[in-house]
C-alpha atoms as a PDB file:
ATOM      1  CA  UNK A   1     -16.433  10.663   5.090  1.00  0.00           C
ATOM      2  CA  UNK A   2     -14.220  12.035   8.110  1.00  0.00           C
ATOM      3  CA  UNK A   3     -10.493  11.981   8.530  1.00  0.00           C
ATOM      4  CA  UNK A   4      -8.939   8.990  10.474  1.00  0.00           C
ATOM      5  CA  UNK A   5      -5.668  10.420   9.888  1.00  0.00           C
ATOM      6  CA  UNK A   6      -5.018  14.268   9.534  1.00  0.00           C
ATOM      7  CA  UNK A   7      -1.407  15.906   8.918  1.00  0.00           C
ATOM      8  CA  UNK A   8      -1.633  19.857   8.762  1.00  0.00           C
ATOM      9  CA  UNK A   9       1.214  21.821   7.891  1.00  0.00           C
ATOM     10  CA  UNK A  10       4.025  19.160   9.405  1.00  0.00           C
ATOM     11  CA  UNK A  11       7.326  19.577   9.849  1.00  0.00           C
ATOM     12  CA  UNK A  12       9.716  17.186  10.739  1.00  0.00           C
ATOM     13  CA  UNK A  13      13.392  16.117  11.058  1.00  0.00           C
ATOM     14  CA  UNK A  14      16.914  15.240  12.946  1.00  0.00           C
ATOM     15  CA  UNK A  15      19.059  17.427  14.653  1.00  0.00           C
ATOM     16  CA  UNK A  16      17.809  20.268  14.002  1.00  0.00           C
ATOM     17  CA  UNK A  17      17.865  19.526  10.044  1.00  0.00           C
ATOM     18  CA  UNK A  18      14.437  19.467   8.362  1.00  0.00           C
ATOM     19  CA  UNK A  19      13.615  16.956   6.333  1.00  0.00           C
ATOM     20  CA  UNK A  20      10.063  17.119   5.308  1.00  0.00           C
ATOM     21  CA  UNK A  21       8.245  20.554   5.907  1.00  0.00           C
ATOM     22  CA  UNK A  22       4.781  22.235   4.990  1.00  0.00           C
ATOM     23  CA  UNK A  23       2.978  18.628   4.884  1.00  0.00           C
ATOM     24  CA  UNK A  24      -0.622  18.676   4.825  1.00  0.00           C
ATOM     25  CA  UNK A  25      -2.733  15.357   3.786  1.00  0.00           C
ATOM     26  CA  UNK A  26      -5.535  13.129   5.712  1.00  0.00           C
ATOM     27  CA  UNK A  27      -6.491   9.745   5.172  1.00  0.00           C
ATOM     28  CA  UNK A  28     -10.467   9.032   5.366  1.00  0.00           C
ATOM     29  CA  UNK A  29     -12.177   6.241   6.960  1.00  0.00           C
ATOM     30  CA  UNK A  30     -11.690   2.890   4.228  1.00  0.00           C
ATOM     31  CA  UNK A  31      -9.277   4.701   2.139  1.00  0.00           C
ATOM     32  CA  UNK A  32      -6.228   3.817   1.085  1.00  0.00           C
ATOM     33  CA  UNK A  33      -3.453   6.784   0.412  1.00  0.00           C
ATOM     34  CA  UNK A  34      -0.041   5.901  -1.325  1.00  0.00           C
ATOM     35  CA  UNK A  35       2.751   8.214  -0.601  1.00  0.00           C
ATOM     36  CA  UNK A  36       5.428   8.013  -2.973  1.00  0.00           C
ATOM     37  CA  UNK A  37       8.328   9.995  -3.936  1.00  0.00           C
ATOM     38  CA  UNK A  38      12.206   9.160  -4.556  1.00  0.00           C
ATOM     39  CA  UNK A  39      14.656   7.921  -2.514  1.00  0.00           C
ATOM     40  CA  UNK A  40      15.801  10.363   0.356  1.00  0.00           C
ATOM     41  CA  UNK A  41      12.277  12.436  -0.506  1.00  0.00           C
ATOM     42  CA  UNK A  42      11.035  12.120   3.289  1.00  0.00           C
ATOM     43  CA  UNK A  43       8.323   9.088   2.928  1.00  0.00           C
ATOM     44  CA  UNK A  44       9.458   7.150   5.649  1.00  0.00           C
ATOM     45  CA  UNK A  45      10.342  10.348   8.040  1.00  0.00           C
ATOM     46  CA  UNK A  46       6.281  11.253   7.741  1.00  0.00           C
ATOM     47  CA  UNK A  47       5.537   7.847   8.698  1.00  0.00           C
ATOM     48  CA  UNK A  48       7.964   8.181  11.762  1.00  0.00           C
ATOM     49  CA  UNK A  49       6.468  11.734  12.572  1.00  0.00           C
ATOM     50  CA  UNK A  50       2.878  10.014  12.689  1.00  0.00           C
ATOM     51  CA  UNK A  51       4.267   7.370  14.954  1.00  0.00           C
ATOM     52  CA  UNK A  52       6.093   9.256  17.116  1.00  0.00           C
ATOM     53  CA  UNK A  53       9.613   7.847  16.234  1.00  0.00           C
ATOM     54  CA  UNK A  54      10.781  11.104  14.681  1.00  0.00           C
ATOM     55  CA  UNK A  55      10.656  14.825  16.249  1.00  0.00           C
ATOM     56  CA  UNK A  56       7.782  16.892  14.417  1.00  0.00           C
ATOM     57  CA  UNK A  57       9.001  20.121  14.805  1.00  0.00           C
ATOM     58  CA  UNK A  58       5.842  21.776  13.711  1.00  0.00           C
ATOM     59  CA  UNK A  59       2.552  21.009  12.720  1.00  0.00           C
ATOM     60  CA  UNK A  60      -0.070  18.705  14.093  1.00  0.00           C
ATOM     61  CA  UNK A  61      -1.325  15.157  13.809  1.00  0.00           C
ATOM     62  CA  UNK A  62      -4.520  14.313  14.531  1.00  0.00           C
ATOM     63  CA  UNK A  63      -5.652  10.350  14.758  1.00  0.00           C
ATOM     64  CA  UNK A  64      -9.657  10.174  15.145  1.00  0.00           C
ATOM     65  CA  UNK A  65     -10.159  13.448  15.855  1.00  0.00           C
ATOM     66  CA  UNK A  66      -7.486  13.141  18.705  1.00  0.00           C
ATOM     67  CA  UNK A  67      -3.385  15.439  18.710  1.00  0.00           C
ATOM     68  CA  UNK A  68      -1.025  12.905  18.963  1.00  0.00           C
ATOM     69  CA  UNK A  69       1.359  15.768  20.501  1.00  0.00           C
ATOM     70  CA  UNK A  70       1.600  14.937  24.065  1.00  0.00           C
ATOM     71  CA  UNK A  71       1.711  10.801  22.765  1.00  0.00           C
ATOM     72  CA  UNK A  72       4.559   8.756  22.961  1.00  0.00           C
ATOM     73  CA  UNK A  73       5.033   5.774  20.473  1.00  0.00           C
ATOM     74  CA  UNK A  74       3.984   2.589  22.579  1.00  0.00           C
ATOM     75  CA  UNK A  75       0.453   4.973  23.122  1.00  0.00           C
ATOM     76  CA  UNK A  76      -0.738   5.059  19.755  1.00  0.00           C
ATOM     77  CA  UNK A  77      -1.916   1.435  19.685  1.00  0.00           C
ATOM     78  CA  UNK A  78      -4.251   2.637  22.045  1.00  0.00           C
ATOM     79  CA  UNK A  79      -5.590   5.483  19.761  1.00  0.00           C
ATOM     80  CA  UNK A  80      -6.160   2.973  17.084  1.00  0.00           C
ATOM     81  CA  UNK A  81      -3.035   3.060  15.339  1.00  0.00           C
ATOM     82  CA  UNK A  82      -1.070   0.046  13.452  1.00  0.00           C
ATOM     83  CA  UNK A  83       2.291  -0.070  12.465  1.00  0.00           C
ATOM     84  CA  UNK A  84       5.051  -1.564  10.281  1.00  0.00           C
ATOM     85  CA  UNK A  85       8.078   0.158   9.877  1.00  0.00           C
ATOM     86  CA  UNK A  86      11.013  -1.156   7.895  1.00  0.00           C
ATOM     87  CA  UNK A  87      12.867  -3.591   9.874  1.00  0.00           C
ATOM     88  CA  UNK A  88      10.530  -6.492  10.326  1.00  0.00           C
ATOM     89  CA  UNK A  89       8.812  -5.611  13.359  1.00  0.00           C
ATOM     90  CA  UNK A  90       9.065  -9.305  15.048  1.00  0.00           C
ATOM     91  CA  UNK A  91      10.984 -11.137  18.130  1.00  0.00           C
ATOM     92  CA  UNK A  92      13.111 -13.604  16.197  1.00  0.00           C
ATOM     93  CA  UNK A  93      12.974 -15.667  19.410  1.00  0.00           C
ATOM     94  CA  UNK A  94       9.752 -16.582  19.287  1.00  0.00           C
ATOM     95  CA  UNK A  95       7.187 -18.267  17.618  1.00  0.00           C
ATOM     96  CA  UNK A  96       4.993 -16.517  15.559  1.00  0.00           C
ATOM     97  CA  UNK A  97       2.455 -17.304  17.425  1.00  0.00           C
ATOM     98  CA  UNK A  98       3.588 -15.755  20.417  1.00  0.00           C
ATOM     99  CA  UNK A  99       4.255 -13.074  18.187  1.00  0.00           C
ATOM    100  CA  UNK A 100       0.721 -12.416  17.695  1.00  0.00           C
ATOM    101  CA  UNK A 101       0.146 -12.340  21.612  1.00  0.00           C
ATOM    102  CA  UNK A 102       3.102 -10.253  22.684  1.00  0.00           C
ATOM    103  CA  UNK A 103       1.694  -7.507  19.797  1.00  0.00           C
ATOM    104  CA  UNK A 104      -2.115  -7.712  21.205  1.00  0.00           C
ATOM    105  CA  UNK A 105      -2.922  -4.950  24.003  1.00  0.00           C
ATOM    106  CA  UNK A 106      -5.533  -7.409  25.790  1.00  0.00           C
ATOM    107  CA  UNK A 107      -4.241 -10.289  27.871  1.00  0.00           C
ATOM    108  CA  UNK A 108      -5.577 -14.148  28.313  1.00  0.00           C
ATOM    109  CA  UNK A 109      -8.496 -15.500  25.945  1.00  0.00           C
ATOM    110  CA  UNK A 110      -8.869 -11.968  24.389  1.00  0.00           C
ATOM    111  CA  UNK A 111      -5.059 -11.762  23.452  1.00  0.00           C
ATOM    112  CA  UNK A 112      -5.745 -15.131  21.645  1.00  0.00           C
ATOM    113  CA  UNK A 113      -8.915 -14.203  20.328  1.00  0.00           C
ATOM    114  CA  UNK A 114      -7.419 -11.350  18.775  1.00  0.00           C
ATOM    115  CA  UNK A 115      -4.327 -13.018  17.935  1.00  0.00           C
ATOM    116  CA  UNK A 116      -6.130 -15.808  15.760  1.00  0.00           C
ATOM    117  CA  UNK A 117      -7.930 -13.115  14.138  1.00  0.00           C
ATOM    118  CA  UNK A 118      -4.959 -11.325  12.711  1.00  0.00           C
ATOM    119  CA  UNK A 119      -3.562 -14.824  12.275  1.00  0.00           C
ATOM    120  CA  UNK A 120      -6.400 -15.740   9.546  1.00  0.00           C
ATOM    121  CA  UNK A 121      -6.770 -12.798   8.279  1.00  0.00           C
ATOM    122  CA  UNK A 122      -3.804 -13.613   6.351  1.00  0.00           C
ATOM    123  CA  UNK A 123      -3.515 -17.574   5.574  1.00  0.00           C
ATOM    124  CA  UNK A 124      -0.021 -17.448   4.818  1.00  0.00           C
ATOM    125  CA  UNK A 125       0.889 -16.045   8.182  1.00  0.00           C
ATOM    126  CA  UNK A 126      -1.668 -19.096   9.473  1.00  0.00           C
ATOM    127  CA  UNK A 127       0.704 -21.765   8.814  1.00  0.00           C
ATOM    128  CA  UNK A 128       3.439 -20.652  10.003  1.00  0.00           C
ATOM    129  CA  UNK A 129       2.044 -19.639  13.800  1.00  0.00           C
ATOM    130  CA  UNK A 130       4.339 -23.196  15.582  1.00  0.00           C
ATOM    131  CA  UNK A 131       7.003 -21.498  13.608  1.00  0.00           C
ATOM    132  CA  UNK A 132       9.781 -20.009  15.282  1.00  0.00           C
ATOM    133  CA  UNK A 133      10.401 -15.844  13.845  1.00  0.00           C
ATOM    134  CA  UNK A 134      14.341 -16.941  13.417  1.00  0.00           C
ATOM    135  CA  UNK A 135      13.336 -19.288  10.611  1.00  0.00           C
ATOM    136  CA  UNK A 136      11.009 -17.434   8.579  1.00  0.00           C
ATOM    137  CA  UNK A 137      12.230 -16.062   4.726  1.00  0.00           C
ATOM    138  CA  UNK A 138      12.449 -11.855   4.963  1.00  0.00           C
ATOM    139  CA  UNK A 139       8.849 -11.930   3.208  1.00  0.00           C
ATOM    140  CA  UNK A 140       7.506 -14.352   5.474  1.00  0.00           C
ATOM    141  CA  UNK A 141       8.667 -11.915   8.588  1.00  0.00           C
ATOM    142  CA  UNK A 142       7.131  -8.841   6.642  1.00  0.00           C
ATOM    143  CA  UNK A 143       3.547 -10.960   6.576  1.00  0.00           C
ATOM    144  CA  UNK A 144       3.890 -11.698  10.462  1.00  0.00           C
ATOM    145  CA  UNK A 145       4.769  -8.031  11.101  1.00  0.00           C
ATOM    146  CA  UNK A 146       1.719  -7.042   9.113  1.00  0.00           C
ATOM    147  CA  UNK A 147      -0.263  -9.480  11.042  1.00  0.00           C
ATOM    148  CA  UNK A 148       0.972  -7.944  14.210  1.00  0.00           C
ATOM    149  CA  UNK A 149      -0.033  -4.333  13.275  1.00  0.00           C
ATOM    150  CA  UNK A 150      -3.649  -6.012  12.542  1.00  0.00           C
ATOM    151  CA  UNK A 151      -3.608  -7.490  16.206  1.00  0.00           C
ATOM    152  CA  UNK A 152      -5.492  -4.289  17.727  1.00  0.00           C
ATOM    153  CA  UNK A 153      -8.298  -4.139  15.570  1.00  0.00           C
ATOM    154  CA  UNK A 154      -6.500  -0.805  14.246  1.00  0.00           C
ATOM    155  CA  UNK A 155      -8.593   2.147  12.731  1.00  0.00           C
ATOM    156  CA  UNK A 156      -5.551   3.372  10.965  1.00  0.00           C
ATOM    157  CA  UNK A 157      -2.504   1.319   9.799  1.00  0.00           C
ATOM    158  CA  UNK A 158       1.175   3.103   8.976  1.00  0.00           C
ATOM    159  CA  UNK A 159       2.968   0.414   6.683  1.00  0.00           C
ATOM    160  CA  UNK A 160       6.496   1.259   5.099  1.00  0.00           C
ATOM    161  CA  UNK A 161       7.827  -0.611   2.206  1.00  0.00           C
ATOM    162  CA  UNK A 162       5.112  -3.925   3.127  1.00  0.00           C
ATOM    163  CA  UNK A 163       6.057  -5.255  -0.281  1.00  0.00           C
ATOM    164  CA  UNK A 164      10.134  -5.632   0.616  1.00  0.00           C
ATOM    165  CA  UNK A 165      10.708  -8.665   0.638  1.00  0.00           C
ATOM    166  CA  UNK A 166       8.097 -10.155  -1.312  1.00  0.00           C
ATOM    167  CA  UNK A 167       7.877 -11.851  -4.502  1.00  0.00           C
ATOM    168  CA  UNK A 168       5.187  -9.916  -7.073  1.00  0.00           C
ATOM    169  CA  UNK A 169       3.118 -12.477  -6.639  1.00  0.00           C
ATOM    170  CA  UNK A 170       2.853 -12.354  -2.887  1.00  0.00           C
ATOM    171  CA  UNK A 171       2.773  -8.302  -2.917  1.00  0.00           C
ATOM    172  CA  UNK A 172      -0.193  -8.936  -5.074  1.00  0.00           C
ATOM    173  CA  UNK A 173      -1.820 -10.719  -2.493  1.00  0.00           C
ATOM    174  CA  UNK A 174      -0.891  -8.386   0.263  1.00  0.00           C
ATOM    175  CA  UNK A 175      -2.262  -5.457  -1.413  1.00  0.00           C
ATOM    176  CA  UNK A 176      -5.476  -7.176  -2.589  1.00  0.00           C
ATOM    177  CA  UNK A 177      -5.863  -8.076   1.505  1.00  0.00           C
ATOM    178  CA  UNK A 178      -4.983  -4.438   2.619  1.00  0.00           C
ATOM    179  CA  UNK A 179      -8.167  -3.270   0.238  1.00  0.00           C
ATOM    180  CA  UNK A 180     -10.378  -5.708   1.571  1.00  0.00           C
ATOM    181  CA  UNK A 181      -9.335  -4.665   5.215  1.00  0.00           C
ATOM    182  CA  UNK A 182      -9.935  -0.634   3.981  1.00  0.00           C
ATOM    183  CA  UNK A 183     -12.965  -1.302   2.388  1.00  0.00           C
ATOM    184  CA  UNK A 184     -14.202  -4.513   4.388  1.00  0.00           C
ATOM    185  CA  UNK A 185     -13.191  -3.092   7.896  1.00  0.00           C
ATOM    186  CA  UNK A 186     -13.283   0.599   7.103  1.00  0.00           C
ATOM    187  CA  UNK A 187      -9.581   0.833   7.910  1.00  0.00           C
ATOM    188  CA  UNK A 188      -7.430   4.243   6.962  1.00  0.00           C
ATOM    189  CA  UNK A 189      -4.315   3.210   5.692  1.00  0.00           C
ATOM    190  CA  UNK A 190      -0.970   5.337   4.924  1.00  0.00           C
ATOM    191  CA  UNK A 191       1.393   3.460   2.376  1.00  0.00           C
ATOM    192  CA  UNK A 192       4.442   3.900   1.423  1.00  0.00           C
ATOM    193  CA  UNK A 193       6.276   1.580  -1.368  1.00  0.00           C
ATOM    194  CA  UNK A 194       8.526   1.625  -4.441  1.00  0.00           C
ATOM    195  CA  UNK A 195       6.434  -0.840  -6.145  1.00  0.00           C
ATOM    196  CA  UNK A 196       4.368   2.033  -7.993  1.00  0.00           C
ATOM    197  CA  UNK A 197       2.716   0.465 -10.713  1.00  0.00           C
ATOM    198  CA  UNK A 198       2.136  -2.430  -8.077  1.00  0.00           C
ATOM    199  CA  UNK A 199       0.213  -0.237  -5.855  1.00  0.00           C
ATOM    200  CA  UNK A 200      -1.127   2.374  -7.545  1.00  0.00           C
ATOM    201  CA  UNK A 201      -4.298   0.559  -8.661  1.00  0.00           C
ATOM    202  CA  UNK A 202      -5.138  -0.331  -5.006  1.00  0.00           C
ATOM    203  CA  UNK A 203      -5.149   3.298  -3.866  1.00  0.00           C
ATOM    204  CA  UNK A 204      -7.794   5.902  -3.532  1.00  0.00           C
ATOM    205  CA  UNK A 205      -5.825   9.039  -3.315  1.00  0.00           C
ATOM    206  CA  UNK A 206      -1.814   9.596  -4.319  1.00  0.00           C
ATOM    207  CA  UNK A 207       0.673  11.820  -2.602  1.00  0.00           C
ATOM    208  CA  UNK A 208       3.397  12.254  -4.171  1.00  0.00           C
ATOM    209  CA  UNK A 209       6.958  13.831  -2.444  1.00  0.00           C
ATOM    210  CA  UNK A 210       9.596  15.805  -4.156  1.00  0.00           C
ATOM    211  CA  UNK A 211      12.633  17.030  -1.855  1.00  0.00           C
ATOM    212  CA  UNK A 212      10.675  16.682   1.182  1.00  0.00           C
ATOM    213  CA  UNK A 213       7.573  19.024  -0.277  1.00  0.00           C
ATOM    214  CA  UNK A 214       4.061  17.380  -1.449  1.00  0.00           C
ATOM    215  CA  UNK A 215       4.024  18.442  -5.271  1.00  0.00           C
ATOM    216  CA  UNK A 216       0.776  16.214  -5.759  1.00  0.00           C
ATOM    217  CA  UNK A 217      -1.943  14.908  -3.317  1.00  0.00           C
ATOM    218  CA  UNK A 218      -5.135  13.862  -5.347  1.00  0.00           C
ATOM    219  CA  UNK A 219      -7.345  11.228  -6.610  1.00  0.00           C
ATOM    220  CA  UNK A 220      -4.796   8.082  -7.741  1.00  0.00           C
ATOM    221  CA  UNK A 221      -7.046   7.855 -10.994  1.00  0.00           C
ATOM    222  CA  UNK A 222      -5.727  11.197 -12.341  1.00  0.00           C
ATOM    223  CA  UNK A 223      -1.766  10.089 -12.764  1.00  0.00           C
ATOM    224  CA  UNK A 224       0.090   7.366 -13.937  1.00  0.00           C
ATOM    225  CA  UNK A 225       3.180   5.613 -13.331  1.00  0.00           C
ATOM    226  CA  UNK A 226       5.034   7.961 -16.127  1.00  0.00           C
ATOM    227  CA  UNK A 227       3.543  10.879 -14.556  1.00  0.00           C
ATOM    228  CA  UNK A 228       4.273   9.784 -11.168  1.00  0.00           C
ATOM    229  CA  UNK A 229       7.378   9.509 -12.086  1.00  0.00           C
ATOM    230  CA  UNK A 230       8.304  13.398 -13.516  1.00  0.00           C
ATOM    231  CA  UNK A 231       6.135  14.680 -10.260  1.00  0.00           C
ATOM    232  CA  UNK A 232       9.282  12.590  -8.009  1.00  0.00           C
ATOM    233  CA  UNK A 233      11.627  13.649 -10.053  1.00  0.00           C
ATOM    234  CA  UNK A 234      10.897  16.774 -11.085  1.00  0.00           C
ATOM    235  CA  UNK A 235      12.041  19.832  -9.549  1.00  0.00           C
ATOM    236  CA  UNK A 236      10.339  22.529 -10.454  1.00  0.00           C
ATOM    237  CA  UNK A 237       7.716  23.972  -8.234  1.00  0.00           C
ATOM    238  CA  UNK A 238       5.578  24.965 -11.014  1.00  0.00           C
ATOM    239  CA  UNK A 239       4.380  21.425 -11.430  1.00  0.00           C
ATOM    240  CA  UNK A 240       3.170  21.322  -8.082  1.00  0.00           C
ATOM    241  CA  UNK A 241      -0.690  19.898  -8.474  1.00  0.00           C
ATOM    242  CA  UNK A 242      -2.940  20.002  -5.557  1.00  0.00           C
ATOM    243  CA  UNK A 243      -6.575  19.281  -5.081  1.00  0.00           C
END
């Protein structure tokens, strides 16, 4: 398999304080990699790094083979990249329909074609396209903003926290759809959620932070939530498993 996603030795942070440093992980094509770690460990500041939100202050990042250095954020669609950041990534104004078409990089029929794709893809989001954003429950926005990042056909998918919002039940469903896209549509995606034990059986490979270092990046089969948690928590470098 080759790398969709490839992070070597990144750095990145705020004014001038580093947050996450020495990161070094790849994603293949149809895999799914969970990145967990504490509150405040860096998760979502790698995620930001790979979508050009945060400053990466060293390192590289390489999407298909291609630096995302000289890339600004609203480019990375284009190189095959879908998002969802925390926040609900919709227009509350509008339907979520239009929704759908305002995320889709084609225009006309294609922009609907593509739009009813994503829409279907996920027949929870379906119903609700005459809806107006406004109106939607917080886990009903989190499905739409999914459905957006799915608009592009993307090779790679960055989602942060997907489950917040969502009942167990529904996160169940979500992460039984994001396996079948991996494996189904040979999409690369980069996770990142507190639901642990929720997740952890949907993943391929685990990366787990502790104070803004990777102490464990390896097969998700080989730890457990227990385990998973000491490797967050922990802070002693001499636990630090690689493979």
């Amino acid at each position: 398999m080759r790398a969709s996603l490839e992070l070597s030795d990144v750095s990145s942070g705020y004014e001038e304080r580093t947050i996450v440093s020495g990161i070094s992980l790849d994603v293949q094509d149809g895999e799914i990699v969970a990145l967990f770690g504490a509150n405040g460990a860096g998760k979502s500041t790698i995620l930001k790094s790979i979508a050009r939100t945060a400053p990466l202050l060293s390192g590289s990042i390489f999407v298909q083979g291609k630096s995302t250095l000289d890339l600004k954020a609203h480019q990375l669609p284009g190189l095959g990249v879908g998002i969802v950041l925390q926040g609900y990534a919709v227009f509350p104004s509008l339907s979520v329909w239009d929704n759908l078409l305002v995320a889709s990089s084609n225009r006309g029929v294609a922009a609907k074609h593509a739009a009813y794709l994503a829409a279907t893809a996920i027949p929870e989001v379906e119903k609700l396209l005459g809806k107006t954003a406004s109106l939607l429950s917080g886990g009903e926005r989190q499905l739409v903003a999914l459905a957006r990042a799915l608009v592009n056909d993307p090779k790679v998918m960055l989602l942060d926290e997907p489950g917040a919002g969502l009942a167990p039940d529904l996160l169940q469903r979500v992460l039984e759809l994001l396996k079948t896209q991996a494996q189904g549509n040979r999409r690369s995606i980069l996770i990142v959620e507190q639901h642990v034990t929720s997740v952890l059986p949907f993943a391929d490979r685990v990366a787990v932070l502790n104070n803004g270092r990777i102490v464990y990046f390896g097969p998700a089969s080989r730890v457990d939530p227990p385990t998973l948690a000491r490797l967050m928590l922990s802070f002693e470098e001499s636990g630090t498993i690689a493979e």
